[in-house]
C-alpha atoms as a PDB file:
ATOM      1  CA  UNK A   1      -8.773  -6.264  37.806  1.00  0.00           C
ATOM      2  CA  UNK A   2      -7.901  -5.668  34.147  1.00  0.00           C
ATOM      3  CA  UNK A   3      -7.697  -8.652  31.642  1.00  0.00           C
ATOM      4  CA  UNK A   4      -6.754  -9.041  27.984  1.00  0.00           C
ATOM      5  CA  UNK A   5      -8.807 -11.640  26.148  1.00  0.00           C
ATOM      6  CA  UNK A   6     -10.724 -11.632  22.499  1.00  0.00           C
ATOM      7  CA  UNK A   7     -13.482  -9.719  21.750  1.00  0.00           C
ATOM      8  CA  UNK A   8     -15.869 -10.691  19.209  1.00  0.00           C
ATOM      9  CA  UNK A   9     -16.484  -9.263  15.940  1.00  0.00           C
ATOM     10  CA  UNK A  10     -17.654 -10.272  12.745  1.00  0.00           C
ATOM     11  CA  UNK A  11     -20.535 -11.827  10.648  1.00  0.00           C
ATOM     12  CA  UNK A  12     -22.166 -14.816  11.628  1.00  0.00           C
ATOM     13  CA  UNK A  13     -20.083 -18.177  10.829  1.00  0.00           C
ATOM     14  CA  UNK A  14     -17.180 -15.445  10.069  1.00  0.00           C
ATOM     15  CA  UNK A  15     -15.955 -14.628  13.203  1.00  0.00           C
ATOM     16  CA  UNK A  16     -12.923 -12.320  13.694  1.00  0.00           C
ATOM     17  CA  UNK A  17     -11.672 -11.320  16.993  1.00  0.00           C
ATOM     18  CA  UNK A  18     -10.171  -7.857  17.938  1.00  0.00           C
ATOM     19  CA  UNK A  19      -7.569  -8.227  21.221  1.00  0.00           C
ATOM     20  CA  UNK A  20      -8.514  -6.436  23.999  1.00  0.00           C
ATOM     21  CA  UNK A  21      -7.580  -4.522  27.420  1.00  0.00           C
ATOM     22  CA  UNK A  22     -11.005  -4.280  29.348  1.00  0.00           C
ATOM     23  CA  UNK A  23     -12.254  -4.956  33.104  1.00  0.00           C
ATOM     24  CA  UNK A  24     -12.375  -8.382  33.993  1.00  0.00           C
ATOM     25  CA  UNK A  25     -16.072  -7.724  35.428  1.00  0.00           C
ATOM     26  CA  UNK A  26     -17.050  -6.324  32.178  1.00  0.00           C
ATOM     27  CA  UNK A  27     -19.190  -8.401  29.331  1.00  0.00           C
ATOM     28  CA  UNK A  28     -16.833 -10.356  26.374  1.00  0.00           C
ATOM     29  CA  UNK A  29     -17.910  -7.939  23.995  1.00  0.00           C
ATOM     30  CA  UNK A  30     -18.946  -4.942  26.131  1.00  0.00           C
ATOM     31  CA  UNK A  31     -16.898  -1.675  27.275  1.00  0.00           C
ATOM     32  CA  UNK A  32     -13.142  -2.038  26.280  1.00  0.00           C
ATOM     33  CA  UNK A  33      -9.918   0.119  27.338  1.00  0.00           C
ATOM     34  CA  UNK A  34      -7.971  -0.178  24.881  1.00  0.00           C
ATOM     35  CA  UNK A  35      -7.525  -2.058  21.148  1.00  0.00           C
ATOM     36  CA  UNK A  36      -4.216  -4.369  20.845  1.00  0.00           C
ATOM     37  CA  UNK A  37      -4.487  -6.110  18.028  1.00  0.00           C
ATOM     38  CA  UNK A  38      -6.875  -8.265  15.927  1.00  0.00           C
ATOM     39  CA  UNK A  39      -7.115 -11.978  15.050  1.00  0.00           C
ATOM     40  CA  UNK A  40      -8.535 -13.521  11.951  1.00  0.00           C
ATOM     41  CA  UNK A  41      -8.517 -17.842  12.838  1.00  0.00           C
ATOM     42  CA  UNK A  42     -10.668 -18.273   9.386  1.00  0.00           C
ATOM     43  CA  UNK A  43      -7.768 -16.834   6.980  1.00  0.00           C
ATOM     44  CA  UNK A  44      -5.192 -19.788   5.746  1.00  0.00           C
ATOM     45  CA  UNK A  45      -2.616 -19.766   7.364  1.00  0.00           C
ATOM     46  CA  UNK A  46      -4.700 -17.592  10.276  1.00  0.00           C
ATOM     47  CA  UNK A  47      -3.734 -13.635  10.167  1.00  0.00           C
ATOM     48  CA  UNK A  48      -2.687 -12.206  13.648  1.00  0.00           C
ATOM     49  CA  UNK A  49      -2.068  -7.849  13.922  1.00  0.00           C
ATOM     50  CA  UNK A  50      -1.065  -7.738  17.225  1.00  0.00           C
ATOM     51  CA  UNK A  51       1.100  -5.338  18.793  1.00  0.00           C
ATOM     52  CA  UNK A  52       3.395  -7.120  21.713  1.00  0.00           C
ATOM     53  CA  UNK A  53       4.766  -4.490  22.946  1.00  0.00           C
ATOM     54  CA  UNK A  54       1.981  -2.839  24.557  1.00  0.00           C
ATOM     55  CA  UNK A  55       0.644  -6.429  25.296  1.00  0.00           C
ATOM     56  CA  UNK A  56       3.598  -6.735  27.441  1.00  0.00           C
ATOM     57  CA  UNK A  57       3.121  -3.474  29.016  1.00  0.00           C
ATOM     58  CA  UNK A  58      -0.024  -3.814  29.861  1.00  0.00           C
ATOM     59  CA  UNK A  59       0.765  -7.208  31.708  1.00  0.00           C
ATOM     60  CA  UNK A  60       3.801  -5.241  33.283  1.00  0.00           C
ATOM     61  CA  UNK A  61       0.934  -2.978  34.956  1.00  0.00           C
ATOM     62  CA  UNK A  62      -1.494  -5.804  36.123  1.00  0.00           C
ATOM     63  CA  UNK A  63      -3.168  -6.977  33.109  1.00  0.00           C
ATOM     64  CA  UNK A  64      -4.322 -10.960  33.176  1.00  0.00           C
ATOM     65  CA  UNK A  65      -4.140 -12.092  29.557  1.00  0.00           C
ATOM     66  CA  UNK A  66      -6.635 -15.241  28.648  1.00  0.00           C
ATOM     67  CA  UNK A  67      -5.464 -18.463  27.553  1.00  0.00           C
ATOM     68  CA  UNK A  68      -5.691 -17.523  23.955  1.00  0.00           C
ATOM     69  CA  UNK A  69      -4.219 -14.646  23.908  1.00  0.00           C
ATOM     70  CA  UNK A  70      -1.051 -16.745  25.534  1.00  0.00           C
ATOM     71  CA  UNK A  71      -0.800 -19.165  23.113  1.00  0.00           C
ATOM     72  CA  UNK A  72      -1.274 -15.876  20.466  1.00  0.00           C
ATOM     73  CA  UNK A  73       1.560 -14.268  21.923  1.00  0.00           C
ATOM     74  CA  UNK A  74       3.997 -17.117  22.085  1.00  0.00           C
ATOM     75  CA  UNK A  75       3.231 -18.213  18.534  1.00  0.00           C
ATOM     76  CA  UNK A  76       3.802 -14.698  17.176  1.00  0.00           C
ATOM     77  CA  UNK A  77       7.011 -14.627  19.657  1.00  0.00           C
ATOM     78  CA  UNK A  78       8.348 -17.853  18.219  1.00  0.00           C
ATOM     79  CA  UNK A  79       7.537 -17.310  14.772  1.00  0.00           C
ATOM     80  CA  UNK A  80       4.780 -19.646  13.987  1.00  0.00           C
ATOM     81  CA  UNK A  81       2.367 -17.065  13.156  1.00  0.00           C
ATOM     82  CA  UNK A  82       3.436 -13.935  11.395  1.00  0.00           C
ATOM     83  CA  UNK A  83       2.376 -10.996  13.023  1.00  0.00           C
ATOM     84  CA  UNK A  84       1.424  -7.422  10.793  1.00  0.00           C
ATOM     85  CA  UNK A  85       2.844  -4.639  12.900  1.00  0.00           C
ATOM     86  CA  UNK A  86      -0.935  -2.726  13.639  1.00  0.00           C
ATOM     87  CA  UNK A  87      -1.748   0.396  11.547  1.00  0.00           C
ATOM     88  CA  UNK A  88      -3.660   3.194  12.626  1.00  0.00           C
ATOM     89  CA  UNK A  89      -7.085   4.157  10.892  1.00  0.00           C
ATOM     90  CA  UNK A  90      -6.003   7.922   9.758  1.00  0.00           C
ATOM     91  CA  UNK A  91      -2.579   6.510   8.021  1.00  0.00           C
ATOM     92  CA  UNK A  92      -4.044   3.465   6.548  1.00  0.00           C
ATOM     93  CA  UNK A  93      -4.855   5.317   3.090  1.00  0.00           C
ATOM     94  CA  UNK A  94      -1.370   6.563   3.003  1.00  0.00           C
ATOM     95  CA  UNK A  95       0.104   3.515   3.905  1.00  0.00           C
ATOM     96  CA  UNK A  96      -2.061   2.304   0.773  1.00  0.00           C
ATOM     97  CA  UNK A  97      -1.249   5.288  -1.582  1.00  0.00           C
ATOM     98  CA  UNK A  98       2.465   4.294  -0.842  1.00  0.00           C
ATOM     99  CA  UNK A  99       2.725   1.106  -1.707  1.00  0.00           C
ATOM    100  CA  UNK A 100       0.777   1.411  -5.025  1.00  0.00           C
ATOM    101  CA  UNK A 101       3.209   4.114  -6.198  1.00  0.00           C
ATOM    102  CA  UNK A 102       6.087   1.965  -5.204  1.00  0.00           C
ATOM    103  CA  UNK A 103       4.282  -1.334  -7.250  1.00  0.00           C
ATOM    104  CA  UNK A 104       3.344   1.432 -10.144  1.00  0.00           C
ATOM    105  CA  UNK A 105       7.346   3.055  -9.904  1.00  0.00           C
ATOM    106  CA  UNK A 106      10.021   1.087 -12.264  1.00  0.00           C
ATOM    107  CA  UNK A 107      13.045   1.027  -9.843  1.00  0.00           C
ATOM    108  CA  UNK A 108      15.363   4.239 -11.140  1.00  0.00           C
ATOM    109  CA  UNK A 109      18.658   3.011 -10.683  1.00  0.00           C
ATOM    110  CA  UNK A 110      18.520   0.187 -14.028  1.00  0.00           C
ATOM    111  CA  UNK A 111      17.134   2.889 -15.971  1.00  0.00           C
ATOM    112  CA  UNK A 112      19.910   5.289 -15.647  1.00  0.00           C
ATOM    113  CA  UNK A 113      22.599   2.572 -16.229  1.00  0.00           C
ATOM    114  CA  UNK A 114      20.551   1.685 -18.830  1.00  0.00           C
ATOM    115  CA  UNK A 115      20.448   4.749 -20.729  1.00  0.00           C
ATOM    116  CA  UNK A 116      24.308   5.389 -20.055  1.00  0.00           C
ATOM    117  CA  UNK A 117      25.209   2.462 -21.348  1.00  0.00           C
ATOM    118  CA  UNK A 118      27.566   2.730 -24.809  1.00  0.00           C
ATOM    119  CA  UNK A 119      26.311  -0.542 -26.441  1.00  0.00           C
ATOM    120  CA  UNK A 120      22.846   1.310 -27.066  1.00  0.00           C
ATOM    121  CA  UNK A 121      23.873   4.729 -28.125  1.00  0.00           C
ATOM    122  CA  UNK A 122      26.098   2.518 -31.156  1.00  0.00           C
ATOM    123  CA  UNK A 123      22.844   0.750 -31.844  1.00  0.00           C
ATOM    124  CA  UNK A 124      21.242   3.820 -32.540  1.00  0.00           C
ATOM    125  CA  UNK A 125      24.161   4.824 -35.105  1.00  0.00           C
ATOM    126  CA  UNK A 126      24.249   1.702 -36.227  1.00  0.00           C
ATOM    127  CA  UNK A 127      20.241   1.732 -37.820  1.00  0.00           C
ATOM    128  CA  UNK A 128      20.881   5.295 -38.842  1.00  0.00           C
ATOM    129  CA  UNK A 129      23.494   3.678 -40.953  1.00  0.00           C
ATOM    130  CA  UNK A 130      21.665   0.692 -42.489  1.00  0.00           C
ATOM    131  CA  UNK A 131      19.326   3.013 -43.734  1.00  0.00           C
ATOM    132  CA  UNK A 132      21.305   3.748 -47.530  1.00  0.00           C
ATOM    133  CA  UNK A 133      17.961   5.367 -48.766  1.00  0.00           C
ATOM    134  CA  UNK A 134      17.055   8.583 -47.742  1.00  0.00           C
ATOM    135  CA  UNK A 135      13.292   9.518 -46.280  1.00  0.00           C
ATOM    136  CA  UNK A 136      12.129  10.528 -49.618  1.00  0.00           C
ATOM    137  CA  UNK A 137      13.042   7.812 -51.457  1.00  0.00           C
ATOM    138  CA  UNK A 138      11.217   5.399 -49.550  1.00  0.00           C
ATOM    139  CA  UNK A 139       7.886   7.529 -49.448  1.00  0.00           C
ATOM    140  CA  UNK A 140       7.698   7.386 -52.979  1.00  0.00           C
ATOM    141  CA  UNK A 141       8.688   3.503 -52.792  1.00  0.00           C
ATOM    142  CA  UNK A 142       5.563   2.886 -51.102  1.00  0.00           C
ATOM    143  CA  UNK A 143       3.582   5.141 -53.282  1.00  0.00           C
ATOM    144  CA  UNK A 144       4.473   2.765 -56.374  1.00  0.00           C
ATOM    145  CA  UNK A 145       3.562  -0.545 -54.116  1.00  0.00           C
ATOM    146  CA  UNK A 146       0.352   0.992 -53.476  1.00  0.00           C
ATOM    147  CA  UNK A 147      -0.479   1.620 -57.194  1.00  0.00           C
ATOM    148  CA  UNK A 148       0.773  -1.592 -58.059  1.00  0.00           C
ATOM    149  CA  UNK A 149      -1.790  -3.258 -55.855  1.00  0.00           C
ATOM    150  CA  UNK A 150      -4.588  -1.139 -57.290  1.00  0.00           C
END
């Protein structure tokens, strides 16, 4: 007979639990079939990956889950515990690499309307104007402050 129940992992006083499809005769944290999820009761609120649908499936074909792993199921069912929708190992990194270029992207629609926009091409025209001196004038401007402080 198949069951679903936790299976222990973790450092000592740190316990994290990984959900599991194994062989009811088997030992809690011996041979396993299959991974479904993981559970971390230490994290504030506690942090639940657990993937339902193939919890359900495997109850479908005969599966016995344990108490916990009831009580997991309907709190990440009702919404008392948010559930992470399970990653696998070999896309984690991209998963990772995507989401820091998204943090470390600007969003590129505001900068287009931003450039478009009239109001800043008459500010430009507008401190071209101010300017009544020309780029010579003003070099040797500073030249005479700086002898004047010598």
């Amino acid at each position: 007979m198949l069951s679903i129940h936790l299976r222990r992992t973790g450092a000592k006083k740190d316990a994290h639990y990984r959900v599991v499809v194994t062989d009811s005769r088997a030992a809690r944290d011996g041979a396993f079939i299959e991974i479904l999820g993981h559970y971390h009761p230490r994290y504030e609120p506690a942090k639940v990956v657990l993937d339902v649908d193939k919890t359900k499936a495997w109850i479908k074909k005969g599966a016995q889950p344990s108490d916990t792993v009831k009580s997991l199921m309907r709190k990440v069912e009702s919404g008392v515990l948010e559930s992470e929708h399970p990653v696998a190992p070999s896309r984690r990194r991209e998963a990772a690499k995507q989401a820091k270029t998204r943090a470390a992207a600007p969003p590129p629609e505001p900068e287009v309307e931003a450039e478009a926009t009239p109001a800043e091409d008459a500010g430009g025209e507008e401190a071209e104007a101010t300017t009544d001196e020309p780029a010579g004038e003003t070099a040797v401007a500073e030249e005479d402050d700086e002898q004047a402080k010598e």
